[in-house]
Protein backbone atom coordinates (compact mmCIF):
# COMPACT_ATOMS: atom_id res chain seq x y z
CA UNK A 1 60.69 -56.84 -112.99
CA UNK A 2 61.12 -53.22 -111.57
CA UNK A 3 59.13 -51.95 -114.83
CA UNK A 4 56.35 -54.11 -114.00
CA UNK A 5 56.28 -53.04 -110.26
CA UNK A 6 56.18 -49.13 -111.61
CA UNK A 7 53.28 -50.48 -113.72
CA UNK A 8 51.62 -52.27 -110.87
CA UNK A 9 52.22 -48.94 -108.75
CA UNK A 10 50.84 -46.59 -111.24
CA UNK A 11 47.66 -48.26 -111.79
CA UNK A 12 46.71 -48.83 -107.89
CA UNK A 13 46.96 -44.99 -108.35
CA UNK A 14 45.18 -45.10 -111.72
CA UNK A 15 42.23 -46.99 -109.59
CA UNK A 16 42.31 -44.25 -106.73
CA UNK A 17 42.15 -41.61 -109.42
CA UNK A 18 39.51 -43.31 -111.19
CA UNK A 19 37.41 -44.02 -108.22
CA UNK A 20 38.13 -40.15 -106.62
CA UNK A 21 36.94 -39.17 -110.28
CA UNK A 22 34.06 -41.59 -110.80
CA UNK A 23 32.30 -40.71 -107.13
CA UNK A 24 32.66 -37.01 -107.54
CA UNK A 25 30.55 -37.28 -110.89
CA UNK A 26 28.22 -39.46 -109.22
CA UNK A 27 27.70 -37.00 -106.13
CA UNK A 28 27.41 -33.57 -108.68
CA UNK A 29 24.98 -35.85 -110.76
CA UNK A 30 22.98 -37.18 -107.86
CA UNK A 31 22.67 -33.92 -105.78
CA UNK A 32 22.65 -31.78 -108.84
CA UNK A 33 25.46 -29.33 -108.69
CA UNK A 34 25.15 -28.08 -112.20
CA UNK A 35 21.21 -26.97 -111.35
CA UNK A 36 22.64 -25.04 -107.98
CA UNK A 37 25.56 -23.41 -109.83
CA UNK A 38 23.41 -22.29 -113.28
CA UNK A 39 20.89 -21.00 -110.51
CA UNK A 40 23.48 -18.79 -108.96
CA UNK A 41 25.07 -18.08 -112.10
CA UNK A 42 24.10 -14.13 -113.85
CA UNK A 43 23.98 -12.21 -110.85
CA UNK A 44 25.82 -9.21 -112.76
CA UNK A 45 29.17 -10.45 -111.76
CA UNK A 46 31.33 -13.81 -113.17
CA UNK A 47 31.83 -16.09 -110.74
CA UNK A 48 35.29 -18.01 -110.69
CA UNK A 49 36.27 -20.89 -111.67
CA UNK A 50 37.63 -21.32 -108.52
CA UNK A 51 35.66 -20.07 -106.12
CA UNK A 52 34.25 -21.98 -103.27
CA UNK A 53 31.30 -24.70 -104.31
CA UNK A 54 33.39 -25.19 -107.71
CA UNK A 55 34.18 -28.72 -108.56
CA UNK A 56 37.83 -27.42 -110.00
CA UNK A 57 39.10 -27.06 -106.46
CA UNK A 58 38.45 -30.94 -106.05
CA UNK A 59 39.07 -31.99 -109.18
CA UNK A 60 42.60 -30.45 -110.18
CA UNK A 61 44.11 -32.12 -107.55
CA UNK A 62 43.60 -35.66 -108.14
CA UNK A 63 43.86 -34.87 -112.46
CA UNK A 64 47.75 -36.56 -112.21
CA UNK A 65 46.26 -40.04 -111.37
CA UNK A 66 43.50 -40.11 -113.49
CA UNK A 67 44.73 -40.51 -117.94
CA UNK A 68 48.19 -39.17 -117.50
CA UNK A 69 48.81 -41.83 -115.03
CA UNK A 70 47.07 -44.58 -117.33
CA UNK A 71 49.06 -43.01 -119.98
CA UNK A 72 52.28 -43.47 -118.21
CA UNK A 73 50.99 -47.23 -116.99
CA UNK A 74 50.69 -48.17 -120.92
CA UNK A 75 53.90 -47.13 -121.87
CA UNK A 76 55.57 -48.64 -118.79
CA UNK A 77 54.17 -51.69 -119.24
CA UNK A 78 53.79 -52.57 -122.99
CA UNK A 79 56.75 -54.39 -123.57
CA UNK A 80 56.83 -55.89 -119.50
CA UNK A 81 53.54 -56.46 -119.54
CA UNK A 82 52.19 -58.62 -121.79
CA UNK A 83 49.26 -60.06 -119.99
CA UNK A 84 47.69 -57.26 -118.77
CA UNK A 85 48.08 -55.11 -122.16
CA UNK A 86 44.86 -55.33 -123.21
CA UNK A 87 43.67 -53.91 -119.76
CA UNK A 88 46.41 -51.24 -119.90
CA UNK A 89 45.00 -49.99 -123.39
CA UNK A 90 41.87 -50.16 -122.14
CA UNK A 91 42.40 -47.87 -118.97
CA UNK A 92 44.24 -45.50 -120.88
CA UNK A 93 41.65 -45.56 -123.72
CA UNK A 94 38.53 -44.82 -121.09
CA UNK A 95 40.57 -42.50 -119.53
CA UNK A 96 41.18 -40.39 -122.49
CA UNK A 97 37.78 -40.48 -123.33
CA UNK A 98 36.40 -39.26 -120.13
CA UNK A 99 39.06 -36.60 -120.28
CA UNK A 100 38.01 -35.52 -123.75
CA UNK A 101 34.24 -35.62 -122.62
CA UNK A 102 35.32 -33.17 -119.59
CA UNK A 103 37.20 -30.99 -122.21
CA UNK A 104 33.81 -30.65 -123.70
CA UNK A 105 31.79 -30.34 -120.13
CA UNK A 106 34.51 -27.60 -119.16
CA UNK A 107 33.77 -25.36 -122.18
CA UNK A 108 29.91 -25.70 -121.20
CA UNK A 109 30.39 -24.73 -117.77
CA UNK A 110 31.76 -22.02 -118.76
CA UNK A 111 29.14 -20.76 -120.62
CA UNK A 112 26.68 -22.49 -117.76
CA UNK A 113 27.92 -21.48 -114.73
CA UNK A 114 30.93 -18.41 -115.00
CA UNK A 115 29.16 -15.66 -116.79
CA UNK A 116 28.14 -12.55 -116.28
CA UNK A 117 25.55 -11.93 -118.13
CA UNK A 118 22.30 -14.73 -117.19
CA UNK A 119 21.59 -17.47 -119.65
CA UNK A 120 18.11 -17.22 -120.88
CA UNK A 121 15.85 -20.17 -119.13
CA UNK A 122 15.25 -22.05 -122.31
CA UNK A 123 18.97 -22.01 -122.94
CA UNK A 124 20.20 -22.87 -119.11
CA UNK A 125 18.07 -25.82 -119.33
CA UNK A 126 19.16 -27.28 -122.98
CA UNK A 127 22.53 -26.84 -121.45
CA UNK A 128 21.73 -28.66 -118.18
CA UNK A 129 19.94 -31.71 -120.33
CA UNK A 130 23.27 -32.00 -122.24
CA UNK A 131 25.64 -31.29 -119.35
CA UNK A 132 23.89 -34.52 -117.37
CA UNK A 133 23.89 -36.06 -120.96
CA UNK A 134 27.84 -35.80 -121.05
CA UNK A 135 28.38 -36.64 -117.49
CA UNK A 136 26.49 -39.60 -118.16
CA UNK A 137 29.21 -40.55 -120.83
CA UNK A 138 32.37 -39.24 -118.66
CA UNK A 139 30.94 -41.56 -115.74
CA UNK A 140 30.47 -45.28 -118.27
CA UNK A 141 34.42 -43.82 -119.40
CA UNK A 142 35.61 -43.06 -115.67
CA UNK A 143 33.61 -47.01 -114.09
CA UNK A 144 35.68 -48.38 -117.11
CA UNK A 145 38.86 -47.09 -116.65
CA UNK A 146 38.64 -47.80 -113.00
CA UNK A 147 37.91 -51.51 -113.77
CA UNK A 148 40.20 -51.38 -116.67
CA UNK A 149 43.17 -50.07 -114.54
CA UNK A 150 42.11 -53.06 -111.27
CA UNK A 151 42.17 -55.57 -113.67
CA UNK A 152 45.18 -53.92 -115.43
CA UNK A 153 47.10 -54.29 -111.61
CA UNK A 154 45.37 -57.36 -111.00
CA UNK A 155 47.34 -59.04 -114.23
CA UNK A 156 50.12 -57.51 -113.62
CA UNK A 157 50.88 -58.93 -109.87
CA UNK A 158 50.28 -62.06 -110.94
């Protein structure tokens, strides 16, 4: 019984992680971020990756609830857990995946956004198109883990 309330406990925080993640995509999508930084970006110096307007100073903090939590949810409650497994290996799964597609968005930015040198126009914008092309994919793998991990707690209370 305590295993499945450690379950229960890490996937209200999965949710909040998922959600925190989820919206922030949503807002950088919506009021394009990536345009604004690539735009600033080349100005003869490198910016940092965590200077102000960077979405690593409001991402890093919440990165403990989002897959390692799921991950740590799965394992806690495979064997207590059987009803809600399938949600469990779902929320882990989507959360992976959206981690993996940030892995990928990360070494973009890079290139994008904290260089010093400017990207040449036709190049800024294929990377733009495929940056909003991949955040597209991180947000369908962030909604589903954050469903995945309310159903998840859902099952498991019961």
């Amino acid at each position: 019984m305590r295993r499945q309330q450690l379950t229960a406990r890490l996937m209200t925080l999965a949710q909040f992680g998922h959600a925190h993640w989820f919206f922030g995509n949503v807002y950088e999508a919506v009021v394009r971020i990536p345009d604004r930084l690539a735009a600033e970006a080349g100005c003869g110096h490198a910016r940092s990756p965590l200077a102000p307007g960077s979405p690593l100073r409001y991402y890093v903090p919440v990165l403990p609830a989002t897959f390692p939590v799921a991950l740590a949810a799965l394992w806690s409650g495979w064997d207590d857990c059987p009803e809600g497994r399938r949600w469990l290996v779902v929320a882990a799964s989507c959360s992976v995946s959206g981690a993996a597609v940030t892995a990928v968005l990360v070494h973009l930015n890079l290139r994008l956004f904290f260089t010093a040198e400017q990207v040449p126009a036709a190049e800024r914008e294929e990377l733009l198109r495929t940056w909003y092309r991949l955040n597209a994919v991180r947000l369908v793998a962030a909604a589903g883990a954050w469903i995945a991990a309310r159903q998840a707690a859902a099952h498991i209370a019961r």
